[in-house]
Protein backbone atom coordinates (compact mmCIF):
# COMPACT_ATOMS: atom_id res chain seq x y z
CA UNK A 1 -18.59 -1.36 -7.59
CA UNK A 2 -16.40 0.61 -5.22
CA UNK A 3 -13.95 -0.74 -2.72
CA UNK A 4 -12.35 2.03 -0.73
CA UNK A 5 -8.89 1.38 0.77
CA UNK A 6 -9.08 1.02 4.57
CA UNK A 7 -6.17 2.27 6.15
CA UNK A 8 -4.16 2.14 3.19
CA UNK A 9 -0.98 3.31 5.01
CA UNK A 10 -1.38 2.03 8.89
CA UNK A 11 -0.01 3.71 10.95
CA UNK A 12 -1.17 2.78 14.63
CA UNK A 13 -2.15 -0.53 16.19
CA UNK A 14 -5.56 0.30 16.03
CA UNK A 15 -5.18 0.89 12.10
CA UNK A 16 -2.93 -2.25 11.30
CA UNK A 17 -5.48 -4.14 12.71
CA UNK A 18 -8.00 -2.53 11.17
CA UNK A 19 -5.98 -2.55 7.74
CA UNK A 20 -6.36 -6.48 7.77
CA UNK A 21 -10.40 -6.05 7.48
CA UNK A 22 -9.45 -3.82 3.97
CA UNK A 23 -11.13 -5.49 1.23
CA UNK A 24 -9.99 -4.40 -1.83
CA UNK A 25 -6.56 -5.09 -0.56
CA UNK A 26 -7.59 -9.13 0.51
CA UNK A 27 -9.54 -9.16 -3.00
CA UNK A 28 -6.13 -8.34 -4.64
CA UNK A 29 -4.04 -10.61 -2.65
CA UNK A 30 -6.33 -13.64 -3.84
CA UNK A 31 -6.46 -13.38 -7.18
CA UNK A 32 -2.41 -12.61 -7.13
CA UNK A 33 -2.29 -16.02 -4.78
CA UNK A 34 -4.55 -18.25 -7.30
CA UNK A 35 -3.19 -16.84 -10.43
CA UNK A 36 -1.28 -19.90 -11.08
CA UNK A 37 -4.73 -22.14 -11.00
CA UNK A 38 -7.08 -19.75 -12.37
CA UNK A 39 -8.70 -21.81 -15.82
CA UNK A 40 -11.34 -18.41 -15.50
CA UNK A 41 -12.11 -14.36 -15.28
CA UNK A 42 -14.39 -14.76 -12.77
CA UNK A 43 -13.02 -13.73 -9.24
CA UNK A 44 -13.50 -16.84 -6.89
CA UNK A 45 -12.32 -20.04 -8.04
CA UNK A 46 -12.35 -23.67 -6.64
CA UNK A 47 -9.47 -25.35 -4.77
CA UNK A 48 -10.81 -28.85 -5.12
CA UNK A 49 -8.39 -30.63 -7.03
CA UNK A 50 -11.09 -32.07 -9.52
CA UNK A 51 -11.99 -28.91 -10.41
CA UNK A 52 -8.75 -26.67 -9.51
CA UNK A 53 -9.26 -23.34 -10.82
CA UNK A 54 -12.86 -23.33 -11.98
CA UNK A 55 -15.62 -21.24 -10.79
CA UNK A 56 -17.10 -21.32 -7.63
CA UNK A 57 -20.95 -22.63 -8.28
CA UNK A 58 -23.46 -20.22 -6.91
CA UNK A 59 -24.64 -22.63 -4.40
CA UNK A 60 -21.27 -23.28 -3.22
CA UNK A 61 -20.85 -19.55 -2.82
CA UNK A 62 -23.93 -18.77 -1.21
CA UNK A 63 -23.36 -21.59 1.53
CA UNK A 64 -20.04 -20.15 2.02
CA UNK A 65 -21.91 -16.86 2.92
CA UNK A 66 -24.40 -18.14 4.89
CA UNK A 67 -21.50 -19.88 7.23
CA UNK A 68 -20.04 -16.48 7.15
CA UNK A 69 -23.03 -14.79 8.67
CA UNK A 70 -23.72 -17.73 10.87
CA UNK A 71 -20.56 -17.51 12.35
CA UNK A 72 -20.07 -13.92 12.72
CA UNK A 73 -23.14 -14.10 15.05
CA UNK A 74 -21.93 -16.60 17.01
CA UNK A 75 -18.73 -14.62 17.63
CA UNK A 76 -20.41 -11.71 18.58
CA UNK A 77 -22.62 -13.78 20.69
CA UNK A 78 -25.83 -12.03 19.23
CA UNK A 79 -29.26 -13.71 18.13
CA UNK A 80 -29.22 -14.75 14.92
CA UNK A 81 -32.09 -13.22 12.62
CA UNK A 82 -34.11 -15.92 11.21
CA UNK A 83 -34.66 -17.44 7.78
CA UNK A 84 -30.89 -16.28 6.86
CA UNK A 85 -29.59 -16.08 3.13
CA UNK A 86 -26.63 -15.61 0.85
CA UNK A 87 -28.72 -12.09 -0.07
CA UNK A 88 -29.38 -11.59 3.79
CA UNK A 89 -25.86 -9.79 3.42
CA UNK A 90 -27.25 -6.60 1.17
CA UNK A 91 -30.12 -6.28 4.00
CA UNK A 92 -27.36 -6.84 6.89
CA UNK A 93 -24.86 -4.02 5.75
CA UNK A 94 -27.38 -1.18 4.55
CA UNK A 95 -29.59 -1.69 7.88
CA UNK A 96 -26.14 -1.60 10.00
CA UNK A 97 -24.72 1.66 7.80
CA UNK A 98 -28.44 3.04 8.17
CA UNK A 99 -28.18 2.05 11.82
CA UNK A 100 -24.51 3.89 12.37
CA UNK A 101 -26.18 6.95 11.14
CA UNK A 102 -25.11 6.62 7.19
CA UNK A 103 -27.22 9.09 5.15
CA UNK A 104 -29.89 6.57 3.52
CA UNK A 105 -28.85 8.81 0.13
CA UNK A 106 -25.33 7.34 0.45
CA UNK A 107 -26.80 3.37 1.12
CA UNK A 108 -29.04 3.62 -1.71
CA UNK A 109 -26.18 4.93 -4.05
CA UNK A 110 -24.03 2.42 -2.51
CA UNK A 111 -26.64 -0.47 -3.13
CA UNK A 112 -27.63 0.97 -6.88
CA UNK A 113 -31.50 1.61 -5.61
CA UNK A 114 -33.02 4.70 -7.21
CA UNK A 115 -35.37 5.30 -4.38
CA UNK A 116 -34.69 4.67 -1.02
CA UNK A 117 -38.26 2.88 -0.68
CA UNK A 118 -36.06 -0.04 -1.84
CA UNK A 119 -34.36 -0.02 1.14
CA UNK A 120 -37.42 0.71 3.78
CA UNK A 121 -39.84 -2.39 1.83
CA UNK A 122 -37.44 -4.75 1.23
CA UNK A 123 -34.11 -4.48 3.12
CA UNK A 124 -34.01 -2.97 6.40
CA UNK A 125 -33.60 -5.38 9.02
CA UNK A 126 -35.34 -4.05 12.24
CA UNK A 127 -32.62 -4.49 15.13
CA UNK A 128 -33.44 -0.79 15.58
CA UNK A 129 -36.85 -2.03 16.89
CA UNK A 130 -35.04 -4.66 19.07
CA UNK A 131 -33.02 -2.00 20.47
CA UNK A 132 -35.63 -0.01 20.83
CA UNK A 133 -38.17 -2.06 22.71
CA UNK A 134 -35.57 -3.28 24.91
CA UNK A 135 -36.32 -0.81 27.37
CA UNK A 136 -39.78 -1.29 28.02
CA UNK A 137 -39.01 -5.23 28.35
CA UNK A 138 -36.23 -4.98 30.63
CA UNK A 139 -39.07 -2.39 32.77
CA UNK A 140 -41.72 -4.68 32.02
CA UNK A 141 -39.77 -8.10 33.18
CA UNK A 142 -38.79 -6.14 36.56
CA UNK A 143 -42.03 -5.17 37.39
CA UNK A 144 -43.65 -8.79 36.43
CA UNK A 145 -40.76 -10.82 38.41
């Protein structure tokens, strides 16, 4: 996996703030903060005291991502896509780079699919078409009201 630096060396507002979004960097600073806990290799670990420093179950994991997505929606006030998933995330982020204008070459490499068939069967989310249609609804609820 690769994890970029994002604004390694901020030097506006604009980048600072963006700096605090860098992954790699807030990967590094948690496994540096629960060092002293850590009964484990594997990168998330529990903070319950009965189980201080284990790993995080899957389930426990995928809930916390699912509350993630959840409430990112909510902030944004958008709709939120139904039947959401821990795995929802791989669809989310290659139909939003896809959607910025990301070569689908680079999201396939990205997401380790061979073919980018992959990403068009099983992964693309279709907020394009939402955006798309919203035209023709916004035309057709004028006319209609």
């Amino acid at each position: 996996m690769v994890l970029p630096n994002f604004f390694p060396n901020p030097t506006t507002r604009i980048e600072r703030d963006m700096h605090t979004l860098d992954v790699r960097r807030t990967l590094a600073f948690y496994v540096s903060r629960t060092k002293s806990i850590r009964k484990t290799n594997e990168l998330f670990v529990c903070h319950d005291p009965v189980v201080l420093g284990h790993p995080v179950s899957p389930q426990r994991f995928a809930r916390w991502i699912v509350q993630s997505i959840k409430l990112s929606y909510e902030l944004a006030k958008v709709p939120l896509p139904l039947g959401i998933r821990a795995h929802s995330t791989r669809a989310m982020a290659s139909s939003a780079a896809f959607l910025k204008g990301v070569p689908l070459d680079d999201i396939c490499q990205a997401a380790t699919w061979s073919t980018p068939d992959t990403f068009v069967t099983h992964y693309r989310v279709d907020a394009h078409v939402r955006s798309a249609t919203s035209f023709g609804r916004a035309v057709l609820s004028f006319v209609t009201a």
